[in-house]
N, C-alpha and C. Protein backbone atom coordinates (compact mmCIF):
# COMPACT_ATOMS: atom_id res chain seq x y z
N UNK A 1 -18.37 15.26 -1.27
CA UNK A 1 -18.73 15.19 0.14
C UNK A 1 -18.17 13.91 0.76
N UNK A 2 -17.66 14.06 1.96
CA UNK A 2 -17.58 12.79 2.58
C UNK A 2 -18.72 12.25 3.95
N UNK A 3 -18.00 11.44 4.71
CA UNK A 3 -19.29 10.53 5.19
C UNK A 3 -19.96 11.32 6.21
N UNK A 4 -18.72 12.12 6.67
CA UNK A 4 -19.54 13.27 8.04
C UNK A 4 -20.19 14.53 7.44
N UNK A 5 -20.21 14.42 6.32
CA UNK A 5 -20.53 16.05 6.11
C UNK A 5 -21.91 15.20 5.55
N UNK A 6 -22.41 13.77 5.16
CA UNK A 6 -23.81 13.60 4.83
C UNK A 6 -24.40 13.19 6.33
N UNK A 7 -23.76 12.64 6.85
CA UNK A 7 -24.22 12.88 8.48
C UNK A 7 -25.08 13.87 9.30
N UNK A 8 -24.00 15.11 9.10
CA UNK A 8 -24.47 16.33 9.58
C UNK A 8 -25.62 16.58 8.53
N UNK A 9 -25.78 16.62 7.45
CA UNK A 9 -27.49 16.76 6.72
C UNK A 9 -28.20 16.02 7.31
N UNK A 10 -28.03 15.10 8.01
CA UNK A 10 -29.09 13.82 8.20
C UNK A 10 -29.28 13.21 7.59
N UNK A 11 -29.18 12.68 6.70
CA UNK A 11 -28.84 11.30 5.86
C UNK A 11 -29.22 10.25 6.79
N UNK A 12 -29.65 9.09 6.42
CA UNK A 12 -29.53 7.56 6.78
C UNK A 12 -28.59 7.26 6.02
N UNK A 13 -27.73 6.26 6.86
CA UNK A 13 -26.55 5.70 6.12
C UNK A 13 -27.40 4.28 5.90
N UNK A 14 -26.72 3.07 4.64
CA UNK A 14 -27.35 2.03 4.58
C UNK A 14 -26.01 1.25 3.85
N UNK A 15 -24.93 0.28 5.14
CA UNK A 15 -24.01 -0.17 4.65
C UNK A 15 -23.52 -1.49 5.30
N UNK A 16 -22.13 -2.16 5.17
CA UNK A 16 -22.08 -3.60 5.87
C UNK A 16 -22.42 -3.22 7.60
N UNK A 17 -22.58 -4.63 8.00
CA UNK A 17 -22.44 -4.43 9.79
C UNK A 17 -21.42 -3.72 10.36
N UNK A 18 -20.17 -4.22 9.84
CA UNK A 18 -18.82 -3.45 10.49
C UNK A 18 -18.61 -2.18 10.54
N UNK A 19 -19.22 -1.52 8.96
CA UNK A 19 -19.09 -0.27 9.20
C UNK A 19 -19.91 0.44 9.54
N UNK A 20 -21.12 -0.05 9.73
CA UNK A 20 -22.03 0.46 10.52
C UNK A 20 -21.58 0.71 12.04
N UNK A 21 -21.11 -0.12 12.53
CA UNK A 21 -20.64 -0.62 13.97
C UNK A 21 -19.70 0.87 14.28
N UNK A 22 -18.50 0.92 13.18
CA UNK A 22 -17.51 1.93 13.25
C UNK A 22 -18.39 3.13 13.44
N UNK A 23 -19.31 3.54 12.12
CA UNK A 23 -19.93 4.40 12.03
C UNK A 23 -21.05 4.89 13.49
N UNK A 24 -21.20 3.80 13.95
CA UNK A 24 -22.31 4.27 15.25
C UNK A 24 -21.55 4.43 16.43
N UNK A 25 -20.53 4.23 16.27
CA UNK A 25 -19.08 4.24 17.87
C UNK A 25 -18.65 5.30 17.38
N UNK A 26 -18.18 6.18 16.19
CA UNK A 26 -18.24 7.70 16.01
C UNK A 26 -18.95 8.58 15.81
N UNK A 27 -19.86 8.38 15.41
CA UNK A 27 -21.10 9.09 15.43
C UNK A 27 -22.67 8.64 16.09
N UNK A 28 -22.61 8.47 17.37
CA UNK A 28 -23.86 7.85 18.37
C UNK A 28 -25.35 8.79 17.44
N UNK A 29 -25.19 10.02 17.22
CA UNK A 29 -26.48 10.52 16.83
C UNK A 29 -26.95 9.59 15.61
N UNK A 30 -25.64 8.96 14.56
CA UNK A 30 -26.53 8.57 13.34
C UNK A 30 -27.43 7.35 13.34
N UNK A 31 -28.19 7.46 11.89
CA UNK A 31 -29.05 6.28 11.93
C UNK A 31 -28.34 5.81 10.36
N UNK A 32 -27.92 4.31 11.06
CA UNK A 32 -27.05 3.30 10.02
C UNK A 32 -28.13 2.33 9.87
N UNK A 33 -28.07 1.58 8.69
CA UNK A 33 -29.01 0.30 8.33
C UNK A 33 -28.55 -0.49 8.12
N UNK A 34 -28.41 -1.88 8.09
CA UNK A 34 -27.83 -3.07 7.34
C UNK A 34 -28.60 -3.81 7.57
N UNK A 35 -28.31 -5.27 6.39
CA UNK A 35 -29.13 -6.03 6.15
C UNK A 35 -29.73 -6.45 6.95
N UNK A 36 -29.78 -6.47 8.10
CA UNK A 36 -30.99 -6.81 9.11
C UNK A 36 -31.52 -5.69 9.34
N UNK A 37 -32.05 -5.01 9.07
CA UNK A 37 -33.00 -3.70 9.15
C UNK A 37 -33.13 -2.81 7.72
N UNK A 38 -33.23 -3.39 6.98
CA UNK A 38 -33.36 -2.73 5.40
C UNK A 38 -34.91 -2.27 5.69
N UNK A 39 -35.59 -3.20 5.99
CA UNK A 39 -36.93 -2.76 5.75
C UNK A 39 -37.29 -1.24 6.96
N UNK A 40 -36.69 -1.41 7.71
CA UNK A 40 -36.83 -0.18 8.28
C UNK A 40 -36.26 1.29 7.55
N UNK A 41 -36.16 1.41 6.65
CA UNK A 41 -35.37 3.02 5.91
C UNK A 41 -35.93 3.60 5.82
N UNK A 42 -36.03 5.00 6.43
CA UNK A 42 -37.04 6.02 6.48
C UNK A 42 -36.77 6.71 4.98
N UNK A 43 -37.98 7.22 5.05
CA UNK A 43 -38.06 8.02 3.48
C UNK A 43 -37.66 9.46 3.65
N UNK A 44 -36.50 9.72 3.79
CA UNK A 44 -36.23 11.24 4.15
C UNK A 44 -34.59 11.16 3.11
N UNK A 45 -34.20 11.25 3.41
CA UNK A 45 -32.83 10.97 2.74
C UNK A 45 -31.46 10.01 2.90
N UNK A 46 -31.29 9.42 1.89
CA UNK A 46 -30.46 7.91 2.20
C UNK A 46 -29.29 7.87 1.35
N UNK A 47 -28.13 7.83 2.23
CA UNK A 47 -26.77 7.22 1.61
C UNK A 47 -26.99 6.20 1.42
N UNK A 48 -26.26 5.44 0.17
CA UNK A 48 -25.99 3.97 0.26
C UNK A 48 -24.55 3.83 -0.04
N UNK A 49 -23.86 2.61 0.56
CA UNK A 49 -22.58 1.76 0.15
C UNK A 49 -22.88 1.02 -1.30
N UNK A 50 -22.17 1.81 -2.09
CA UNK A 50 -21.91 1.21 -3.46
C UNK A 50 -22.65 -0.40 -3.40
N UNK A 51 -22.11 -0.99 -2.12
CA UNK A 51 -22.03 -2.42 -2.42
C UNK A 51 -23.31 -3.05 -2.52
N UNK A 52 -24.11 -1.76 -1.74
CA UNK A 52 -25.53 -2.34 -1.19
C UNK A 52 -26.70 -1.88 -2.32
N UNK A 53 -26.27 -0.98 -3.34
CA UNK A 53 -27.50 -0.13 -4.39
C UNK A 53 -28.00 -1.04 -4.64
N UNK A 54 -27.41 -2.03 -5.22
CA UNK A 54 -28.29 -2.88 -6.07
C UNK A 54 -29.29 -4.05 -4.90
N UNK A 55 -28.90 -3.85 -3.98
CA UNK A 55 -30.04 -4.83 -2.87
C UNK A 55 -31.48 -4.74 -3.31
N UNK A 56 -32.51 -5.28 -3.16
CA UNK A 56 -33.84 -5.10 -3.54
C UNK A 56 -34.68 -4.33 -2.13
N UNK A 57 -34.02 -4.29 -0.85
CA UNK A 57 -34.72 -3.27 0.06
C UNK A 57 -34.46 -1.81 -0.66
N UNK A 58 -33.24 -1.70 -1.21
CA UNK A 58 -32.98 -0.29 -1.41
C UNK A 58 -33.49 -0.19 -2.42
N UNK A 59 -33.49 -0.70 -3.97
CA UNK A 59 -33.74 -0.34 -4.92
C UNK A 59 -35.54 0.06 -4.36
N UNK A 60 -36.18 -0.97 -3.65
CA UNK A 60 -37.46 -0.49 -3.50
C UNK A 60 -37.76 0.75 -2.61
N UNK A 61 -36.68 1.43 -1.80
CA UNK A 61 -36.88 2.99 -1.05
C UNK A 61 -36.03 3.52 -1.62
N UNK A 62 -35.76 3.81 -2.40
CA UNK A 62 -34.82 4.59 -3.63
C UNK A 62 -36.14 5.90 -3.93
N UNK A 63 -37.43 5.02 -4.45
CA UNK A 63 -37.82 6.21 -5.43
C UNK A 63 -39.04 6.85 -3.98
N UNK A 64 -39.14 6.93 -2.81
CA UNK A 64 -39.62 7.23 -1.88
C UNK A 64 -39.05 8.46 -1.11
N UNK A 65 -37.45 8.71 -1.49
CA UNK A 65 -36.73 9.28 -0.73
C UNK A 65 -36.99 10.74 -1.80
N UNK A 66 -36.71 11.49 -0.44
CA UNK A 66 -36.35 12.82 -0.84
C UNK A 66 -35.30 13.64 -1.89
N UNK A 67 -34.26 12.61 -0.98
CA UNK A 67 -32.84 12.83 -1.22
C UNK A 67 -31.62 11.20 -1.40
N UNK A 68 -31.45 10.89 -2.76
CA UNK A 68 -30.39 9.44 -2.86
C UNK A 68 -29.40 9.80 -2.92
N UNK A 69 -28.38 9.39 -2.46
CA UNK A 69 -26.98 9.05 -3.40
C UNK A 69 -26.34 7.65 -2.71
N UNK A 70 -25.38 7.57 -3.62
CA UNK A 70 -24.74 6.33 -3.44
C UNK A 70 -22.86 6.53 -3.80
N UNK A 71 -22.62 6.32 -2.85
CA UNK A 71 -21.07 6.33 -2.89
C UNK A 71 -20.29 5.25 -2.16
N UNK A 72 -19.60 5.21 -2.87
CA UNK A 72 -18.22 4.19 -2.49
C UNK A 72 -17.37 4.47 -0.97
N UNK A 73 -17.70 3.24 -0.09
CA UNK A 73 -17.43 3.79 1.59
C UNK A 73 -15.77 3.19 1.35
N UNK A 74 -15.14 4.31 0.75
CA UNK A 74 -13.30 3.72 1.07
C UNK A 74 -12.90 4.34 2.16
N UNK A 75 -11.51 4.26 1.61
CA UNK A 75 -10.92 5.27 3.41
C UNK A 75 -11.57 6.51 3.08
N UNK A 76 -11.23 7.09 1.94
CA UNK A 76 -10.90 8.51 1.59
C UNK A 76 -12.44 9.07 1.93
N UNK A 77 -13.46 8.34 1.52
CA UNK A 77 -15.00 8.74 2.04
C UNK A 77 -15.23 8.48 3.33
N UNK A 78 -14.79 7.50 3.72
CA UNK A 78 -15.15 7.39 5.49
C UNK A 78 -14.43 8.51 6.22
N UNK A 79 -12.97 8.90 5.83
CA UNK A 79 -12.04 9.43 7.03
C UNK A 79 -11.33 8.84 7.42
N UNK A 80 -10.49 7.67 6.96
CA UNK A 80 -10.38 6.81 7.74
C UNK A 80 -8.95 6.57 7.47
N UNK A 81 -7.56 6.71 8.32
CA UNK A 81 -6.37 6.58 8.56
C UNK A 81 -5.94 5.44 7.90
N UNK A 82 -5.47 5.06 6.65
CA UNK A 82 -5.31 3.99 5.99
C UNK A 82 -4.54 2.55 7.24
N UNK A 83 -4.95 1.31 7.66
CA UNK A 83 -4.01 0.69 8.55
C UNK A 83 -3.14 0.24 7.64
N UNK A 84 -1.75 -0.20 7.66
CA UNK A 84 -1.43 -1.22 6.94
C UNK A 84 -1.04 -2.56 7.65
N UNK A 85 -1.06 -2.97 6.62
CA UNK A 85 -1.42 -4.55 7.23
C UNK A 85 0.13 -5.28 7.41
N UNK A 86 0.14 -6.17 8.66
CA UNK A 86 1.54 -6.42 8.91
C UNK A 86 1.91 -7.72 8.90
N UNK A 87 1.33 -8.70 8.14
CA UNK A 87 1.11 -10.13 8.41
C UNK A 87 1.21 -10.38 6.49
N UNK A 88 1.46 -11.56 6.48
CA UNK A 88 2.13 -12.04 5.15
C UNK A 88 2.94 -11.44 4.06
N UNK A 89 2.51 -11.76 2.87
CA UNK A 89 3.69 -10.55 1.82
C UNK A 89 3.20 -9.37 2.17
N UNK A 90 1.68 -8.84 2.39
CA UNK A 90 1.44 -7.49 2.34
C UNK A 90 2.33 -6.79 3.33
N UNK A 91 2.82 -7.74 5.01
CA UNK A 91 3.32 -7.38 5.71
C UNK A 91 4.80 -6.44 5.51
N UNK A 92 5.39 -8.03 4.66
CA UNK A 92 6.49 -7.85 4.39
C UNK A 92 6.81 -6.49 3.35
N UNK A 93 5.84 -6.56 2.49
CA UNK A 93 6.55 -5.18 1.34
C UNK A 93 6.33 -3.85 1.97
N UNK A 94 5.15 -3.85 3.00
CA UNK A 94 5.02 -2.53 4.09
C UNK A 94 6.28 -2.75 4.68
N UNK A 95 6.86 -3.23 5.32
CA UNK A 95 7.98 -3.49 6.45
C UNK A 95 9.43 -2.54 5.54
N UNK A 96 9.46 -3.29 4.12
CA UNK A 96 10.19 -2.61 3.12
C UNK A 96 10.07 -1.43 3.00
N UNK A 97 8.95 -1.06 2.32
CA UNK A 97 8.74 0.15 1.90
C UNK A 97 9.04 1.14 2.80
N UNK A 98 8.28 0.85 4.35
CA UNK A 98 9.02 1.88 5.85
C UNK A 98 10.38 1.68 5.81
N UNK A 99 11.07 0.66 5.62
CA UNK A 99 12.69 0.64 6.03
C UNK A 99 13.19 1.82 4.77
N UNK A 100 12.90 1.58 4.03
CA UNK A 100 13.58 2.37 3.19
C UNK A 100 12.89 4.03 2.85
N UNK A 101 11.82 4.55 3.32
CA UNK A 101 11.38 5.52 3.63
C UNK A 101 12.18 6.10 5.24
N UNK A 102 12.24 5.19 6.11
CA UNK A 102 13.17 5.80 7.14
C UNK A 102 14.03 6.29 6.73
N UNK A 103 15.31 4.83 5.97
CA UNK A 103 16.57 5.57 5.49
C UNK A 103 16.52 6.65 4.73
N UNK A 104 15.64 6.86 3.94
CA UNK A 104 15.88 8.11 3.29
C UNK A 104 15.66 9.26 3.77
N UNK A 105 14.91 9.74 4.85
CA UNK A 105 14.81 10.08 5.77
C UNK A 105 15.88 10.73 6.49
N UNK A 106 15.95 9.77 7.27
CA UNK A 106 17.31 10.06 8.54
C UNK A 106 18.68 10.06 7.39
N UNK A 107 19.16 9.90 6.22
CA UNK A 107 19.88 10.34 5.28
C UNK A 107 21.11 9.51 6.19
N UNK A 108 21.30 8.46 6.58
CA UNK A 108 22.11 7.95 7.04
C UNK A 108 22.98 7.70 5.75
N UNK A 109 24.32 8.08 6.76
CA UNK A 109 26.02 7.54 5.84
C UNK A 109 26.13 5.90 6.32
N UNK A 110 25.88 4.91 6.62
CA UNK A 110 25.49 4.27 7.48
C UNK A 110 25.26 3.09 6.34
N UNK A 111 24.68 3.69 5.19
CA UNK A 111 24.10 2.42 4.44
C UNK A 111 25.16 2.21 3.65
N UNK A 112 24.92 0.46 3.19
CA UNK A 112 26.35 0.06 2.53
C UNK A 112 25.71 0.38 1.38
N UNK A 113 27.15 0.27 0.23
CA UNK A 113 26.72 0.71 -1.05
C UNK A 113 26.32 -0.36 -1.84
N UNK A 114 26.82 -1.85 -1.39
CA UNK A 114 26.14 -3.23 -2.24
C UNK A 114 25.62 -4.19 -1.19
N UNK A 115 24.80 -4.60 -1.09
CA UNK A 115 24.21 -6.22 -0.01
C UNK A 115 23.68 -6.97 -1.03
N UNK A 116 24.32 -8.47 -0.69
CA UNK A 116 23.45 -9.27 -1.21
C UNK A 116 23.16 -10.24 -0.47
N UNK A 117 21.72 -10.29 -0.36
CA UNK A 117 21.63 -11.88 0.77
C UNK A 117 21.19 -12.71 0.05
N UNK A 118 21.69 -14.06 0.71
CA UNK A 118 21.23 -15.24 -0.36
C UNK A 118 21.02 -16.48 0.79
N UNK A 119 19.74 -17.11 0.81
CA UNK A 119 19.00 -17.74 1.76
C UNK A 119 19.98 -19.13 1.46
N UNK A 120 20.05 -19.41 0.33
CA UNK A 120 20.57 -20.69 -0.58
C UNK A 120 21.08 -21.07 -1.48
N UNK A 121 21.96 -22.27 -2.26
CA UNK A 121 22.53 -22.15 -3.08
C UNK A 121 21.01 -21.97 -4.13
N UNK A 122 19.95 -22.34 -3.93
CA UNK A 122 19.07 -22.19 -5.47
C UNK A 122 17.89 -21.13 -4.82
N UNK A 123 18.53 -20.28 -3.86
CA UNK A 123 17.14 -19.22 -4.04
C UNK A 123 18.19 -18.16 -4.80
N UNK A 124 17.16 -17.34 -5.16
CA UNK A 124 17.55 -15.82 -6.03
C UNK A 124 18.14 -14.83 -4.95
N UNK A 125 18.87 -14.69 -5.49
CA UNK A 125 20.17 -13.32 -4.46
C UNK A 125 19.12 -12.47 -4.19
N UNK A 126 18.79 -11.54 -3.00
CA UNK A 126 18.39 -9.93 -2.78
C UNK A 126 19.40 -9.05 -2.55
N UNK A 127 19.20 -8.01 -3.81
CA UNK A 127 20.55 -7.41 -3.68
C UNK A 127 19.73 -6.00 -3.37
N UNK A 128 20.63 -5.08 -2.99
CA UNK A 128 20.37 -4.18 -2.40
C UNK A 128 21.87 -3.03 -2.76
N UNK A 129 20.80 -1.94 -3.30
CA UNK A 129 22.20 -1.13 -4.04
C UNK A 129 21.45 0.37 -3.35
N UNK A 130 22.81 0.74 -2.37
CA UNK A 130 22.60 2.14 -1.38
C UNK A 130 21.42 1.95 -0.85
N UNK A 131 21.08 0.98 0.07
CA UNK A 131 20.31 0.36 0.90
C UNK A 131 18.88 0.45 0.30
N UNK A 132 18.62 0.22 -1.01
CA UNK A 132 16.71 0.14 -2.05
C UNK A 132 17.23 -1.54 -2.65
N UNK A 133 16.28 -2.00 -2.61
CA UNK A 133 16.26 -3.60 -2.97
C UNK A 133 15.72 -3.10 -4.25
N UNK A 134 16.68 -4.31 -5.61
CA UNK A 134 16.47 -3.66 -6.69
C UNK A 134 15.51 -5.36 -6.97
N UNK A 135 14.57 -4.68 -7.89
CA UNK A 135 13.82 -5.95 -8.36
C UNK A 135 13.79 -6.17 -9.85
N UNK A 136 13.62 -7.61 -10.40
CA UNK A 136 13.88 -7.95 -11.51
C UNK A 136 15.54 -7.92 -11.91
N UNK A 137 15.81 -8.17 -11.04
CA UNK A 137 17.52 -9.41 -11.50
C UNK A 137 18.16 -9.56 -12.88
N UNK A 138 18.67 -9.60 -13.51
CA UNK A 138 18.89 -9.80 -14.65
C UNK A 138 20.32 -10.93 -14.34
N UNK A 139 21.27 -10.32 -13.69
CA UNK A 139 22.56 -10.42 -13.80
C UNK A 139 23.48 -9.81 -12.88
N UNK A 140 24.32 -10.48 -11.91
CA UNK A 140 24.65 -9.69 -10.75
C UNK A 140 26.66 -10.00 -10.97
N UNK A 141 27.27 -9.18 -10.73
CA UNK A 141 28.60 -9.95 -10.96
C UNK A 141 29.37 -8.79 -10.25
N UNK A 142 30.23 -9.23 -8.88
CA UNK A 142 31.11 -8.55 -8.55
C UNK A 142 32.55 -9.54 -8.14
N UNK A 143 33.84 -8.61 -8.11
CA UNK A 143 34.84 -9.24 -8.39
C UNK A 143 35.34 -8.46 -7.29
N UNK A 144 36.25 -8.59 -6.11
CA UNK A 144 36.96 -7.79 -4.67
C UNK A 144 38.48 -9.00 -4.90
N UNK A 145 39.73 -7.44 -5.46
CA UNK A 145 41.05 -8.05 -5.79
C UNK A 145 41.27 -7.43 -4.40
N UNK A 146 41.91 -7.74 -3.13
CA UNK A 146 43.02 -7.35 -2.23
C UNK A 146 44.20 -7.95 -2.53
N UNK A 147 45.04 -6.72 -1.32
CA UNK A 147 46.48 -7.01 -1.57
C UNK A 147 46.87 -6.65 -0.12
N UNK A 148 48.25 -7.80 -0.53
CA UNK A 148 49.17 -7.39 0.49
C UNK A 148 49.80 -5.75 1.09
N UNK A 149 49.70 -5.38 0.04
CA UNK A 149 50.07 -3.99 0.35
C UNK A 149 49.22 -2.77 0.84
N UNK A 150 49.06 -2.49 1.86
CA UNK A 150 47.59 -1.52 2.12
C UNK A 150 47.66 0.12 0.89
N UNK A 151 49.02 0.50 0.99
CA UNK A 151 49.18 1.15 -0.04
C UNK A 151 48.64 1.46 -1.90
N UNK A 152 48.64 0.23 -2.14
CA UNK A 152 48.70 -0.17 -3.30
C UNK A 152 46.55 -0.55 -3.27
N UNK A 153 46.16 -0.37 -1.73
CA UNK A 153 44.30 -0.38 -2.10
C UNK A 153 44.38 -1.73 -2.59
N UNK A 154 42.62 -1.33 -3.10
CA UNK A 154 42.27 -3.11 -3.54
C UNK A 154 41.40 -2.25 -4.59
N UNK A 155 40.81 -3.76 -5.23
CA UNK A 155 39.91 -3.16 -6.51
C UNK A 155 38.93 -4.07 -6.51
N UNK A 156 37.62 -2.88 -6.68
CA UNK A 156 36.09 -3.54 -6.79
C UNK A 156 35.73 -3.39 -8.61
N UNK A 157 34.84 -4.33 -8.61
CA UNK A 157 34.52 -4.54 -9.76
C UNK A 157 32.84 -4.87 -9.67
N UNK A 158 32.17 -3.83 -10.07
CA UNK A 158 30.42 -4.26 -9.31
C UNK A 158 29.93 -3.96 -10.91
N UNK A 159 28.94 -5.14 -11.30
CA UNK A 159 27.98 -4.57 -12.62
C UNK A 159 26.89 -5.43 -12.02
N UNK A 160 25.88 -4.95 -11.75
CA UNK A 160 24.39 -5.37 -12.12
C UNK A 160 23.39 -4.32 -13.24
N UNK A 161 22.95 -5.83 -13.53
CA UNK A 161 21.42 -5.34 -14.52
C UNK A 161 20.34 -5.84 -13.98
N UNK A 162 20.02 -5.27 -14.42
CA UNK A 162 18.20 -5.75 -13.72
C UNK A 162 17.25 -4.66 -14.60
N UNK A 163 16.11 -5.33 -14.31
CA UNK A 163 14.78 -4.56 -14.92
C UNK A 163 13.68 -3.70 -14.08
N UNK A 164 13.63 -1.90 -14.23
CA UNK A 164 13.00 -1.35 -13.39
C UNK A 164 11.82 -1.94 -13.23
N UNK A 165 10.56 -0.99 -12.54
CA UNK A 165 9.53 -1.23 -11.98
C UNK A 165 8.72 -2.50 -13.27
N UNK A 166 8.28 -3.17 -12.91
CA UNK A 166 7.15 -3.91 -14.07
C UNK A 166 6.08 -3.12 -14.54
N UNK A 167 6.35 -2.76 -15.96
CA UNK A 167 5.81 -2.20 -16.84
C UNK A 167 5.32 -3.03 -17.91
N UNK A 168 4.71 -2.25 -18.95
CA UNK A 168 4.37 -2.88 -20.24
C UNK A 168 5.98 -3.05 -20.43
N UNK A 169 6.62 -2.12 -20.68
CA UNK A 169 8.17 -2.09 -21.51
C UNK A 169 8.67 -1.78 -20.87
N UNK A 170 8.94 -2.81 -19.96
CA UNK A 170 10.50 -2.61 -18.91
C UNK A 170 12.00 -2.02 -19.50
N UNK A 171 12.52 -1.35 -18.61
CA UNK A 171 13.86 -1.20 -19.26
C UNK A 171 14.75 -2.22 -18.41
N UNK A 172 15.66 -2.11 -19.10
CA UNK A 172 16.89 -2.83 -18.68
C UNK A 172 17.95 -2.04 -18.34
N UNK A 173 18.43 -2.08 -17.21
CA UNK A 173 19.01 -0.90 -15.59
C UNK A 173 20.22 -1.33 -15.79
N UNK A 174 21.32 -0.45 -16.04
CA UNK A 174 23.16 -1.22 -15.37
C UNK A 174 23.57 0.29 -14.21
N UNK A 175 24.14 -0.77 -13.21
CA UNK A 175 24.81 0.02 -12.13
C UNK A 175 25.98 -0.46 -12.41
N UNK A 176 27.21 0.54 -12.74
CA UNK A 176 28.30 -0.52 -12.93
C UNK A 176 29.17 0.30 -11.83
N UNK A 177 30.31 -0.03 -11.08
CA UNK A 177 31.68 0.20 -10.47
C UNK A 177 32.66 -0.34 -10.66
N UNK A 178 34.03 0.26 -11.79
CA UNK A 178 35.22 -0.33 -11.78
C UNK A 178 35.85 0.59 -11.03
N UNK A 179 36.82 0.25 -10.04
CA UNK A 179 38.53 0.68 -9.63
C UNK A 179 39.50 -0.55 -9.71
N UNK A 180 40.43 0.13 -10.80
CA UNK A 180 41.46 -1.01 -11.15
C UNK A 180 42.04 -0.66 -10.20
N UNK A 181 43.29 -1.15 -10.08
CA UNK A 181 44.23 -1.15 -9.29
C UNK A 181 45.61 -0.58 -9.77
């Protein structure tokens, strides 16, 4: 069950202020509790927030009630549209994760096949292979021969290694590209 379907039974909810707050700006009929009104819990039937079971108002209207349970108020029990958050690293790896969910997406020809940016001579390269930032670095080495002759082409030489996702037992990844010349 989730949070509207103990609602519609009538339930008392009994959880933080905030989500009480949320909870009473979407649902005006319910009756929410928090720690400033514990002692008020009617004895009919009572949700609690995981966080709150162990409180001593509840544990003492626990065995009064008709009807207990106690569940964990996440998104997935509230209803609630996950936000993501757009401010520090959390910002930044959301910002990632959308850029590269777009591109894959819109299937753009558009993306280069190697980037590497490098802030400094002593920060760590971000390389970027068919526009996905590869993580865990190992070893990056490319070599670009041109020539005078447009005929005669040029020759790339691309090998990186690096280590997939962080695991117990990472593997060790090679992307390689030779064209001699």
């Amino acid at each position: 069950m989730k949070l509207v379907d103990y609602i519609r039974e009538g339930y008392s909810i009994v959880t933080s202020p905030r989500i009480a707050k949320e909870i009473r700006n979407a649902f005006p009929e319910s009756r929410v509790f928090t720690n400033n009104a514990f002692d008020a819990i009617p004895c009919e039937k009572l949700l609690v927030d995981k966080f709150y079971a162990q409180h001593p108002a509840v544990i003492s209207a626990k065995p009064l009630q008709k009807s207990f349970a106690i569940e964990r108020f996440n998104y997935d029990f509230l209803g609630v549209e996950t936000v993501l958050p757009v401010t520090g690293e959390a910002g930044r790896k959301t910002l990632e994760l959308l850029t590269k969910q777009i591109a894959k997406l819109s299937n753009d020809s558009n993306t280069n096949l190697l980037e590497i940016k490098l802030k400094d001579t002593d920060s760590v390269p971000e390389v970027y292979y068919k526009g996905e930032r590869l993580e865990g670095l190992f070893d990056v080495t490319y070599h670009y021969r041109t020539t005078t002759d447009v005929a005669d082409g040029s020759a790339n030489d691309i090998n990186i290694e690096y280590f997939g996702k962080e695991d117990k037992y990472p593997d060790k990844k090679t992307i390689g590209h030779k064209r001699d010349w």
